[in-house]
Protein backbone atom coordinates (compact mmCIF):
# COMPACT_ATOMS: atom_id res chain seq x y z
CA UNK A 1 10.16 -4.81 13.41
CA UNK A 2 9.31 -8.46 13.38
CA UNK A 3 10.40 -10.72 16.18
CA UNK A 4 12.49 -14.01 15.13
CA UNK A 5 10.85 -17.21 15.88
CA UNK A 6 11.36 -19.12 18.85
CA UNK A 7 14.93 -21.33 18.41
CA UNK A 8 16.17 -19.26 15.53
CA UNK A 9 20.01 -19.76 14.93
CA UNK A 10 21.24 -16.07 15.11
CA UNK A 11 24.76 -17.49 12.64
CA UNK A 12 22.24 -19.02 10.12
CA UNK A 13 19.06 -16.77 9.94
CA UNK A 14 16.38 -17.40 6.70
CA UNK A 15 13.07 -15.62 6.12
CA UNK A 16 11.22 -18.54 7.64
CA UNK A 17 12.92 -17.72 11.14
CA UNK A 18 10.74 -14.99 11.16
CA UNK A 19 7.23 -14.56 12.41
CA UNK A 20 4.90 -13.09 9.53
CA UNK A 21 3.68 -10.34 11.88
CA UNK A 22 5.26 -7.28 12.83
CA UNK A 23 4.87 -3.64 14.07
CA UNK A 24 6.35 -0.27 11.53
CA UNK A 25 8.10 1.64 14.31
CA UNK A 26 10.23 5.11 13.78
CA UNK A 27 12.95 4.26 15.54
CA UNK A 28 14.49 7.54 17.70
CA UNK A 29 18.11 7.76 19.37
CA UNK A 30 19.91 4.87 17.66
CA UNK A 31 23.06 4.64 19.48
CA UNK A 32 25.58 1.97 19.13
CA UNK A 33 27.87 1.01 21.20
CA UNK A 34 30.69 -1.64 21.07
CA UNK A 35 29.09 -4.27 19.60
CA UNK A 36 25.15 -3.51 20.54
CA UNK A 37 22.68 -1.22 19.56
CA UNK A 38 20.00 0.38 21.68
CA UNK A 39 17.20 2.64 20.17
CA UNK A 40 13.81 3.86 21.27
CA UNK A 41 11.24 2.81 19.19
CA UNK A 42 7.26 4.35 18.48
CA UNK A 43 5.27 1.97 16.96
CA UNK A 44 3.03 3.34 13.64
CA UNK A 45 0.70 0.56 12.71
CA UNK A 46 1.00 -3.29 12.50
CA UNK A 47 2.07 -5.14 9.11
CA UNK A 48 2.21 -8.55 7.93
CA UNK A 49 4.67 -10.12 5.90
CA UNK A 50 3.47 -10.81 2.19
CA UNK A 51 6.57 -11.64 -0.08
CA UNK A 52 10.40 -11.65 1.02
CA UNK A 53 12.24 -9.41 -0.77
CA UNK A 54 15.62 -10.99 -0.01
CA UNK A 55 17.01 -14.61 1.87
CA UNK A 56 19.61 -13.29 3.68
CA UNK A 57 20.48 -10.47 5.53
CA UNK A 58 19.81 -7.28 5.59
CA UNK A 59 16.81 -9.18 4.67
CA UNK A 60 13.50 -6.69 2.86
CA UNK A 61 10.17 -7.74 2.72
CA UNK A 62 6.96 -6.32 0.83
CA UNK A 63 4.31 -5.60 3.66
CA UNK A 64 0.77 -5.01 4.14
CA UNK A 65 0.04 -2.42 6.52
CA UNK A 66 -2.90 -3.69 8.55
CA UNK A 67 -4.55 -0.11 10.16
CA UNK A 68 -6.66 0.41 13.22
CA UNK A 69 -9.61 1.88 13.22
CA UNK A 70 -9.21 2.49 16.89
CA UNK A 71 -7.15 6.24 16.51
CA UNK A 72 -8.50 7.48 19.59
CA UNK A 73 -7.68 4.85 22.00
CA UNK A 74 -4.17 4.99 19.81
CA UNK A 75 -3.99 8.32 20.85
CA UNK A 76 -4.74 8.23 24.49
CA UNK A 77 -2.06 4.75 24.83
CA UNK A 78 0.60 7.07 23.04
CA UNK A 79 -0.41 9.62 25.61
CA UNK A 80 0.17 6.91 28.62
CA UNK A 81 3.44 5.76 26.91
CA UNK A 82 4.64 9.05 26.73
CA UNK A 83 4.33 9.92 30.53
């Protein structure tokens, strides 16, 4: 997931309305409904953008997974997240 920079025009979107950091999540219990979509997402590791894959939407991007070194304190937020 990568959040859309601040005044992005939701009718008009490019790659540069995007920020160049993001979080991989598994998304669980997509459901959509009417017109909106709610899911629950775990987040895996962080990413950043390197290369846009495509300029408009459904828009794919080549990544670089950026990995913590951290997995114990991963596991015991997980573990706080989940309760």
């Amino acid at each position: 997931m990568i959040k859309l920079r601040d005044g992005a025009e939701l009718d008009a979107l490019t790659p540069a309305d995007f920020n160049d950091m993001g979080c991989v999540v598994r998304v669980h219990q997509a459901n959509l409904d009417d017109e909106q979509m709610q899911f629950s997402a775990e987040g895996q590791t962080h990413a950043r953008v390197t290369h846009w894959l495509s300029d408009e939407p459904v828009f794919k991007a080549q990544v670089e997974y950026l990995h913590d070194d951290s997995d114990e304190t991963s596991k015991e937020i997980k573990a706080y997240a989940m309760a």
